[in-house]
C-alpha atoms as a PDB file:
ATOM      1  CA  UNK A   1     -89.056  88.626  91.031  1.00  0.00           C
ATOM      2  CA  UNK A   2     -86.091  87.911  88.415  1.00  0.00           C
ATOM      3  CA  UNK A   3     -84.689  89.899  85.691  1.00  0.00           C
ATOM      4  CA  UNK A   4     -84.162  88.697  82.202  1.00  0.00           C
ATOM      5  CA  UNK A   5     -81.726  90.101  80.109  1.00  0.00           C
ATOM      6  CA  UNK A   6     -81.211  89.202  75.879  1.00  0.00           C
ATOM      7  CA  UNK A   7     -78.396  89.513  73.334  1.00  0.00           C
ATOM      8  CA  UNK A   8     -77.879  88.989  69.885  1.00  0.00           C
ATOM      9  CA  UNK A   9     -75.531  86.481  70.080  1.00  0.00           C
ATOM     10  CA  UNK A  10     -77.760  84.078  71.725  1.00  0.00           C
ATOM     11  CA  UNK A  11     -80.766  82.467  70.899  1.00  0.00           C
ATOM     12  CA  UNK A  12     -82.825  83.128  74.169  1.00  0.00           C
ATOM     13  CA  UNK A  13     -82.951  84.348  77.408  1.00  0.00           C
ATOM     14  CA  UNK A  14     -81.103  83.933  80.488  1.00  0.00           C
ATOM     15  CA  UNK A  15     -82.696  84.516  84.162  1.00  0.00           C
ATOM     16  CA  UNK A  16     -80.310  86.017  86.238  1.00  0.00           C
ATOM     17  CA  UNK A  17     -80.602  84.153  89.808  1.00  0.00           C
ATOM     18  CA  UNK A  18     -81.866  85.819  92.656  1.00  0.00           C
ATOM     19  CA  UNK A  19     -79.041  86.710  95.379  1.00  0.00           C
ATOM     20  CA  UNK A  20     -80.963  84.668  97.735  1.00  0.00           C
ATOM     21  CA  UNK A  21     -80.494  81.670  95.497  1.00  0.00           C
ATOM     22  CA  UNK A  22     -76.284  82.100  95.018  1.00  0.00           C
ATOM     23  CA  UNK A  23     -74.164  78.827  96.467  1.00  0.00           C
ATOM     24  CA  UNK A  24     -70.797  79.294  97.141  1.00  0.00           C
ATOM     25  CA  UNK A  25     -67.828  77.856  94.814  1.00  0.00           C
ATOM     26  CA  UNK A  26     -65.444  75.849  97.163  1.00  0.00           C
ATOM     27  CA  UNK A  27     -62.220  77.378  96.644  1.00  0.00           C
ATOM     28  CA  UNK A  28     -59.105  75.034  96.475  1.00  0.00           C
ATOM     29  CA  UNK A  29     -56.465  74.944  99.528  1.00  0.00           C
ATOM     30  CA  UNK A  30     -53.706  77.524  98.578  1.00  0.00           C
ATOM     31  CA  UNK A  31     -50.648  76.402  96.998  1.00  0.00           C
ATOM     32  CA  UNK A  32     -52.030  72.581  96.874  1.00  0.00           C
ATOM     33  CA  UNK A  33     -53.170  72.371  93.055  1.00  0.00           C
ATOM     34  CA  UNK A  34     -56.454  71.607  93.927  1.00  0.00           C
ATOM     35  CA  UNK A  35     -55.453  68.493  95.400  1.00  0.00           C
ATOM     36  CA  UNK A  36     -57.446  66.990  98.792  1.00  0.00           C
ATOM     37  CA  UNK A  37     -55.775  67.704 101.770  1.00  0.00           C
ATOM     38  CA  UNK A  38     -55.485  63.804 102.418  1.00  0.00           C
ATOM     39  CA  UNK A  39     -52.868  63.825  98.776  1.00  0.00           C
ATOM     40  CA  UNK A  40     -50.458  65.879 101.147  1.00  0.00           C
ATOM     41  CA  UNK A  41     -50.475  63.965 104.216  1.00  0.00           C
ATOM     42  CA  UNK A  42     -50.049  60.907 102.802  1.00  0.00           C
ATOM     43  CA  UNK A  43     -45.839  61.031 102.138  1.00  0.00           C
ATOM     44  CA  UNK A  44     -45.532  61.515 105.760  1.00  0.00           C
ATOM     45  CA  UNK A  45     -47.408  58.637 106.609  1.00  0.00           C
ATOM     46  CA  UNK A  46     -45.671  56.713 104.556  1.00  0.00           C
ATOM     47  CA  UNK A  47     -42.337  58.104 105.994  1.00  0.00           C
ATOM     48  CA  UNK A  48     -44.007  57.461 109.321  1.00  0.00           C
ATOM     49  CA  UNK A  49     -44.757  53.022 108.406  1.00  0.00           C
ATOM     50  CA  UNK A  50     -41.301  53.302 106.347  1.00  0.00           C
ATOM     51  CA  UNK A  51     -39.428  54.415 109.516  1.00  0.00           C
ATOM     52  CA  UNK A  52     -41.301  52.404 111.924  1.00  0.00           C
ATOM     53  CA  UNK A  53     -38.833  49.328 111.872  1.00  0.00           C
ATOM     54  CA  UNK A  54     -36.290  51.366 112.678  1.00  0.00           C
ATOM     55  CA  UNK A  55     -37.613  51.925 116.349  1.00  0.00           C
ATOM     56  CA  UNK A  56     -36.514  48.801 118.314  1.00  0.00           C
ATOM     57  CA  UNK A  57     -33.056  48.795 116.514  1.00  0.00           C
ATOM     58  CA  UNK A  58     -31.870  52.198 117.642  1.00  0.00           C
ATOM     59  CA  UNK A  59     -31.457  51.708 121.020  1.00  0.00           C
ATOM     60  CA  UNK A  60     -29.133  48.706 119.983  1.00  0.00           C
ATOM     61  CA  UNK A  61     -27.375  50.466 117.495  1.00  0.00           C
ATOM     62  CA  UNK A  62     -26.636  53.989 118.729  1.00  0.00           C
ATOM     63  CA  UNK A  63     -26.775  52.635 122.177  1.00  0.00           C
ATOM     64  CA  UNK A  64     -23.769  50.992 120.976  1.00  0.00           C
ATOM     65  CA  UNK A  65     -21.662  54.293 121.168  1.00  0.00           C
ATOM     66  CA  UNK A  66     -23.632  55.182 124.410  1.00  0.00           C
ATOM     67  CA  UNK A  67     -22.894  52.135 126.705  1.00  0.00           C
ATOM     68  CA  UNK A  68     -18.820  52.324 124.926  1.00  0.00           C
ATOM     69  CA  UNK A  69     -18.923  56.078 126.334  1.00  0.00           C
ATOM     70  CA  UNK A  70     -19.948  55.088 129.911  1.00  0.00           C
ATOM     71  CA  UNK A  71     -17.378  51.994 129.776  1.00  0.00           C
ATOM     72  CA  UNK A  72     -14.238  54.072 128.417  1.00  0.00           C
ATOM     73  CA  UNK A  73     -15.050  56.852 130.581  1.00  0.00           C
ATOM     74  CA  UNK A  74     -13.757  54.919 133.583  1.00  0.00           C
ATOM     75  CA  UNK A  75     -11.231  54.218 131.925  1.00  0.00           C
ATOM     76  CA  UNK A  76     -10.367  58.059 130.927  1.00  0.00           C
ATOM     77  CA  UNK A  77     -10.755  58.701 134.253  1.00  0.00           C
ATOM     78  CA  UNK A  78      -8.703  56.236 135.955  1.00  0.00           C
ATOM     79  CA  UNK A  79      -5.917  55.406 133.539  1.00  0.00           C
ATOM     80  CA  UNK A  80      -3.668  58.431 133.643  1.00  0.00           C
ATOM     81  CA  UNK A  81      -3.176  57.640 137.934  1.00  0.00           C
ATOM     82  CA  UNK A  82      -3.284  54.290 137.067  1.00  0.00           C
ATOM     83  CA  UNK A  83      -0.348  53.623 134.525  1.00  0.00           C
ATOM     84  CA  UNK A  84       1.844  56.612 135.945  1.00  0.00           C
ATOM     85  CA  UNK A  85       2.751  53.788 138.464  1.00  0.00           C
ATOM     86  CA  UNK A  86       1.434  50.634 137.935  1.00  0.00           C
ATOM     87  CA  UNK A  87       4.653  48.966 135.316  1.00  0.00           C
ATOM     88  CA  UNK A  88       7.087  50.598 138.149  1.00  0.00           C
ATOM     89  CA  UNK A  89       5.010  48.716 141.246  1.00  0.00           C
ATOM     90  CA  UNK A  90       3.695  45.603 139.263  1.00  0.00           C
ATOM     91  CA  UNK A  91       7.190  45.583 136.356  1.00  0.00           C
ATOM     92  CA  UNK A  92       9.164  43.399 138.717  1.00  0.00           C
ATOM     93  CA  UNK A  93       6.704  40.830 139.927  1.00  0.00           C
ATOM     94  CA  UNK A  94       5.543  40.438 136.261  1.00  0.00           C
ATOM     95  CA  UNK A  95       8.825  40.358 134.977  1.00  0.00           C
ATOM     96  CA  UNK A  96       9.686  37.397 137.465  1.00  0.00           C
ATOM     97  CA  UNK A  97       6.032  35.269 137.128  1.00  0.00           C
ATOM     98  CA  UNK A  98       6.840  35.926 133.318  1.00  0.00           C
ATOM     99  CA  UNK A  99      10.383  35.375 132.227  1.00  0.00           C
ATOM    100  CA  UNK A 100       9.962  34.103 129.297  1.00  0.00           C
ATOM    101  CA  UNK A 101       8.309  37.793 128.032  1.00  0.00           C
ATOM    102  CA  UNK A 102      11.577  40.134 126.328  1.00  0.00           C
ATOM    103  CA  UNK A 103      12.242  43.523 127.924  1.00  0.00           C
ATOM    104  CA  UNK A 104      10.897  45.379 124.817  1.00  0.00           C
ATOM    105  CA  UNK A 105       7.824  43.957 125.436  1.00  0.00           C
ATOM    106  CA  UNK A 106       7.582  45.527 129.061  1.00  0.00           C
ATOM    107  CA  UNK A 107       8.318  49.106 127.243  1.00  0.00           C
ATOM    108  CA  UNK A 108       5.292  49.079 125.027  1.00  0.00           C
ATOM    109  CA  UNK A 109       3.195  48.457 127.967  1.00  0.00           C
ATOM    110  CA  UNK A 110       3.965  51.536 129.341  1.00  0.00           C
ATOM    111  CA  UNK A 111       1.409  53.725 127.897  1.00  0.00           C
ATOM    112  CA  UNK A 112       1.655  57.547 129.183  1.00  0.00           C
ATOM    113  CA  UNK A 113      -1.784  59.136 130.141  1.00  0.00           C
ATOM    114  CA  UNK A 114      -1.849  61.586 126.595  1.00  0.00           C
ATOM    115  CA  UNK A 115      -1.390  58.404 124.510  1.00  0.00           C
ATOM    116  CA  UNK A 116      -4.283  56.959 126.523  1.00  0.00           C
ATOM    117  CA  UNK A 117      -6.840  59.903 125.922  1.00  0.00           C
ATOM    118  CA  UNK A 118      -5.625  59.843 122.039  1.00  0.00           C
ATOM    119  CA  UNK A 119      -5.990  56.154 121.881  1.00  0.00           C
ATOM    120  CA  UNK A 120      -9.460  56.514 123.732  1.00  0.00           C
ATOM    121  CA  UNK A 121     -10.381  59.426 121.006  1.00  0.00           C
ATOM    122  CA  UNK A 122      -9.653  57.064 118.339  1.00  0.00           C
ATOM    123  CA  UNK A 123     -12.112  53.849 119.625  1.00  0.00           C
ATOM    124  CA  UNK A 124     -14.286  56.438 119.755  1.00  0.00           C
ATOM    125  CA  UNK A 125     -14.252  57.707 115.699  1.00  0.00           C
ATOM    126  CA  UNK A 126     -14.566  53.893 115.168  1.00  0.00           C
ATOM    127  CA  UNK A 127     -17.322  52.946 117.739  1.00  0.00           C
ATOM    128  CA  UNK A 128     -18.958  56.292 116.251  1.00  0.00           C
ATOM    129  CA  UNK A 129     -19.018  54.591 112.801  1.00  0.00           C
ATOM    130  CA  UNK A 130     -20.512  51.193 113.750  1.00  0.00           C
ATOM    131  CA  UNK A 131     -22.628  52.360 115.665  1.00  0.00           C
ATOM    132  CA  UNK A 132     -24.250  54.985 112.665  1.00  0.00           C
ATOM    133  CA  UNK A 133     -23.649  52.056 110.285  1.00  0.00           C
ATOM    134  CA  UNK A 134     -25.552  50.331 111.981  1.00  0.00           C
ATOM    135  CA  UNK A 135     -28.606  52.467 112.319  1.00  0.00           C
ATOM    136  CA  UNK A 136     -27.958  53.169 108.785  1.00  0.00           C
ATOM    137  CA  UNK A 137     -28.781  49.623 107.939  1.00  0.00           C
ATOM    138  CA  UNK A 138     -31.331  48.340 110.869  1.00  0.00           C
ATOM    139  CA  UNK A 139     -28.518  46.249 112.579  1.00  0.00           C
ATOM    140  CA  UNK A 140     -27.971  44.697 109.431  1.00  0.00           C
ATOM    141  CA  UNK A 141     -24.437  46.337 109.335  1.00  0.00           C
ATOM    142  CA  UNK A 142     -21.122  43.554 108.729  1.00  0.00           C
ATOM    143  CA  UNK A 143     -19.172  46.373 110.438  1.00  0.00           C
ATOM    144  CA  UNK A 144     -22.109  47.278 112.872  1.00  0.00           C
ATOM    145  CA  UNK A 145     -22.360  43.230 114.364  1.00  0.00           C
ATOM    146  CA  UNK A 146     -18.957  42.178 114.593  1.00  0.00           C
ATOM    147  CA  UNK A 147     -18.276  45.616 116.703  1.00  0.00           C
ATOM    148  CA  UNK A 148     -21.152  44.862 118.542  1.00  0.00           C
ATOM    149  CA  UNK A 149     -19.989  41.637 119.758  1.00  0.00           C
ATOM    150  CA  UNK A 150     -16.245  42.182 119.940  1.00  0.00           C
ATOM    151  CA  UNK A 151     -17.890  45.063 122.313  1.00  0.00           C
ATOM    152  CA  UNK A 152     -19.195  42.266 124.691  1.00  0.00           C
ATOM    153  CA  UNK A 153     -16.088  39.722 124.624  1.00  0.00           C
ATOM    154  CA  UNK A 154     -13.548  42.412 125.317  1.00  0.00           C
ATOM    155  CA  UNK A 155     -15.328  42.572 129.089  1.00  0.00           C
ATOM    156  CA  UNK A 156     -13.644  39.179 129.773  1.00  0.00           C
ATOM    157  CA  UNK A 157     -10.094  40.584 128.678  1.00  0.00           C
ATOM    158  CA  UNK A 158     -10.476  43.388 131.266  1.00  0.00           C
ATOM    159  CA  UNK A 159     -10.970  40.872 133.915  1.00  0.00           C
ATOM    160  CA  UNK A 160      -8.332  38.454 132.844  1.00  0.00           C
ATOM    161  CA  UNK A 161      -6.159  41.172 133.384  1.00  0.00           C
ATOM    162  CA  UNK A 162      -7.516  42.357 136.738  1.00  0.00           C
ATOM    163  CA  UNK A 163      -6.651  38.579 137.927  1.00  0.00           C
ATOM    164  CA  UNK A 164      -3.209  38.742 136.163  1.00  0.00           C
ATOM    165  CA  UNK A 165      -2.470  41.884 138.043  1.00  0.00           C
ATOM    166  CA  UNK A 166      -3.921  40.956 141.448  1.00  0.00           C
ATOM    167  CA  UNK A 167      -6.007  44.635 141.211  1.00  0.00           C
ATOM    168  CA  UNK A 168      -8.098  47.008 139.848  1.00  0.00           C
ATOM    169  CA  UNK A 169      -7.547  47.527 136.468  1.00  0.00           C
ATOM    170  CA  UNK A 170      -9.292  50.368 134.629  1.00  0.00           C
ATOM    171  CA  UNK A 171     -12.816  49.678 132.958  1.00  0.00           C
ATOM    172  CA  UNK A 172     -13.259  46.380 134.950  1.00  0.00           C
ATOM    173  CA  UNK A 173     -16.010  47.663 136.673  1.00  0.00           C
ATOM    174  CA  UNK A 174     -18.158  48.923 133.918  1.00  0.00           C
ATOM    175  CA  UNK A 175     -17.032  45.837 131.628  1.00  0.00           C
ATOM    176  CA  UNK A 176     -19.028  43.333 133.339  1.00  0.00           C
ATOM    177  CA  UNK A 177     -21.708  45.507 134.749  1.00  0.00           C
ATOM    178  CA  UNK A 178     -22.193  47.816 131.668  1.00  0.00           C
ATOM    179  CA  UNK A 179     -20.589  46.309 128.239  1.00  0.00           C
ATOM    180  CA  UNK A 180     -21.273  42.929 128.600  1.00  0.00           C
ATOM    181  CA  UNK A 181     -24.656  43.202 129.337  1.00  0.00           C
ATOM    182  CA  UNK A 182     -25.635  45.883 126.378  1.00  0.00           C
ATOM    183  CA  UNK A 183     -23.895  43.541 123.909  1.00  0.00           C
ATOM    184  CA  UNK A 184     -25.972  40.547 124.925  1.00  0.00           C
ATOM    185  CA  UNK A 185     -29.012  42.642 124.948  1.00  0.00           C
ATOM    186  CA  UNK A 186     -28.613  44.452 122.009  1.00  0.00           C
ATOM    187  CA  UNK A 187     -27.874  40.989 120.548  1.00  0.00           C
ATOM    188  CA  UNK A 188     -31.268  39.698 121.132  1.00  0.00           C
ATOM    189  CA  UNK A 189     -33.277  43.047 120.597  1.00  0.00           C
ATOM    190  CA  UNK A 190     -32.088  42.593 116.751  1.00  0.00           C
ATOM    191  CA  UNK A 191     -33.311  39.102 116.910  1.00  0.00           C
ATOM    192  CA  UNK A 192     -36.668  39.763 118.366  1.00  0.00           C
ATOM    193  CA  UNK A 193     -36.620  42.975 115.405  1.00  0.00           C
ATOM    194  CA  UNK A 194     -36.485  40.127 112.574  1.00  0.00           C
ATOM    195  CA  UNK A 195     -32.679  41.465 111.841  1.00  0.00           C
ATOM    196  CA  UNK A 196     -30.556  38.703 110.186  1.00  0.00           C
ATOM    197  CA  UNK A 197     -27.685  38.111 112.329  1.00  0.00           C
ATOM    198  CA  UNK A 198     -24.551  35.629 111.854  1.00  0.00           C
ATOM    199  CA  UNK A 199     -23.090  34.776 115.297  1.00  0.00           C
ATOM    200  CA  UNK A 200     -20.675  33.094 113.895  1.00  0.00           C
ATOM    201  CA  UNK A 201     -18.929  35.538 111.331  1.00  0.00           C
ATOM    202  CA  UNK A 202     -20.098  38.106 113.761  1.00  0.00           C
ATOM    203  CA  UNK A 203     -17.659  36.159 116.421  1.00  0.00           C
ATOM    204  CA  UNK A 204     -14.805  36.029 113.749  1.00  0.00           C
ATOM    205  CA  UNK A 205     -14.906  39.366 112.539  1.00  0.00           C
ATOM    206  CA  UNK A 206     -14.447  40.437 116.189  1.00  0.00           C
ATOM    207  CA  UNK A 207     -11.452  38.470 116.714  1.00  0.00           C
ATOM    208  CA  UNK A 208      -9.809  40.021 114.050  1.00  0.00           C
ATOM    209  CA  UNK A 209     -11.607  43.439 114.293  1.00  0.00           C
ATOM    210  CA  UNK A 210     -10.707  44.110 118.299  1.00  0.00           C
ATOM    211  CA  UNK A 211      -6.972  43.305 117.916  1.00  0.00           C
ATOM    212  CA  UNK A 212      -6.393  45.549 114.999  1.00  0.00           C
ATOM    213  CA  UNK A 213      -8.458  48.404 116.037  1.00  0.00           C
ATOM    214  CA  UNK A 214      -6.727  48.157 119.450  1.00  0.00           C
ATOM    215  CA  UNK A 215      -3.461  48.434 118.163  1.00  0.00           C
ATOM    216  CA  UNK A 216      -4.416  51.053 115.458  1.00  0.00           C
ATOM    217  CA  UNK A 217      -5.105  53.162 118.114  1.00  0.00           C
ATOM    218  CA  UNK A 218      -2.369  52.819 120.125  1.00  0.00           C
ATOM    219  CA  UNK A 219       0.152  53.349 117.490  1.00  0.00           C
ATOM    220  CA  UNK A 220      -2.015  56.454 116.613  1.00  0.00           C
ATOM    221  CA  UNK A 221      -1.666  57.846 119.955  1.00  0.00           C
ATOM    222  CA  UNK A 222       2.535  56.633 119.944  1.00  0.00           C
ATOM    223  CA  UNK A 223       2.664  58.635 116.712  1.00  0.00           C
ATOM    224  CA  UNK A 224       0.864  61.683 118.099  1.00  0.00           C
ATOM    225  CA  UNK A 225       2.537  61.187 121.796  1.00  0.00           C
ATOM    226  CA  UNK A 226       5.601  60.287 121.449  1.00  0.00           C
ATOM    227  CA  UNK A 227       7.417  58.645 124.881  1.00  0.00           C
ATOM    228  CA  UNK A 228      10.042  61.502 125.928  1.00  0.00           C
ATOM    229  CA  UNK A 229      13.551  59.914 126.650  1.00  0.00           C
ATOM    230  CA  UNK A 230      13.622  59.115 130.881  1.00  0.00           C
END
């Protein structure tokens, strides 16, 4: 049974449902507008596909700064012991195979072990920085590339000098077996990633990158460290 109830502002009649009869009104998700709950999900997928690309070139990029760490922290380790004697055991044989080399030259070889960590410290700021521009960019970095291959050709420097010295000389063990090897890698994980690479400035920019760095940081740490008077 319904009930009808009239007014005078209307015309007719309205029946008043039964209870039995009542739907209820889907209420909209709090704070969403109204919107489906698909509408809010969708930015992070599309964050998700944007950021997918990304995948294969961070382990090339910030494993940059990662493989640098394990190869400069044999040489942390071992240069302090190593330097405090090697000019004054290996100076006179040098000095004799190499005449032609001036004395002054000899002196700024001598690097004490705080000028070492400080020059160390500083590689570091500037393998930090490739290494983020880099991922930054998806390997596409000019500073990121050239880094990444001066990385890799420096091994062979650390092993020249190893046979120049007749020795152990520190980082040659982690240069072939550890830097090397990531910079080749990495190399060809941004070519299998569809990054553009240019081995050839990439080559170039190394040769002038690795020399100036180098002696950035050295003169940094001479600044900082000054030799005391012997």
């Amino acid at each position: 049974m319904t009930s009808t109830s009239c007014s005078a502002e209307t015309s007719g009649c309205a029946r008043s449902p039964s209870p039995s009869s009542r739907r209820p009104v889907p209420r909209p998700p709090r704070g969403g507008g109204g919107a489906p709950p698909s509408a809010h999900r969708e930015p992070l997928i599309q964050i998700f596909i944007s950021n997918r690309g990304r995948g294969p070139t961070a382990t090339a990029t910030w494993g940059l700064l990662a493989a640098w760490a394990i190869h400069d922290s044999e040489e942390l380790v071992t240069m302090g012991g190593w330097l405090a004697g090697w000019l004054d055991r290996a100076g006179p044989r040098l000095r004799a195979r190499f005449p032609q080399v001036p004395e002054r030259v000899w002196d700024q070889v001598r690097v004490s072990p705080s000028q070492a960590r400080i020059a160390i410290g500083a590689m570091g700021a500037v393998m930090a920085a490739a290494a983020a521009s880099g991922a930054r960019t998806g390997g596409r970095s000019r500073f990121y590339q050239p880094t990444l291959v001066g990385f890799g050709l420096q091994a062979g420097g650390h092993v020249a000098q190893a046979v120049v010295t007749r020795g152990y000389t520190p980082g040659v063990v982690t240069a072939p077996l550890v830097a090397a090897p990531f910079s080749l890698w990495a190399w060809r994980r941004l070519r299998a990633s569809g990054v553009p690479r240019d081995g050839h400035a990439a080559v170039v920019g190394a040769a002038l990158l690795l020399p100036i760095t180098a002696a950035a940081c050295h003169a940094l740490a001479r600044m900082l460290a000054p030799h005391r008077p012997r």
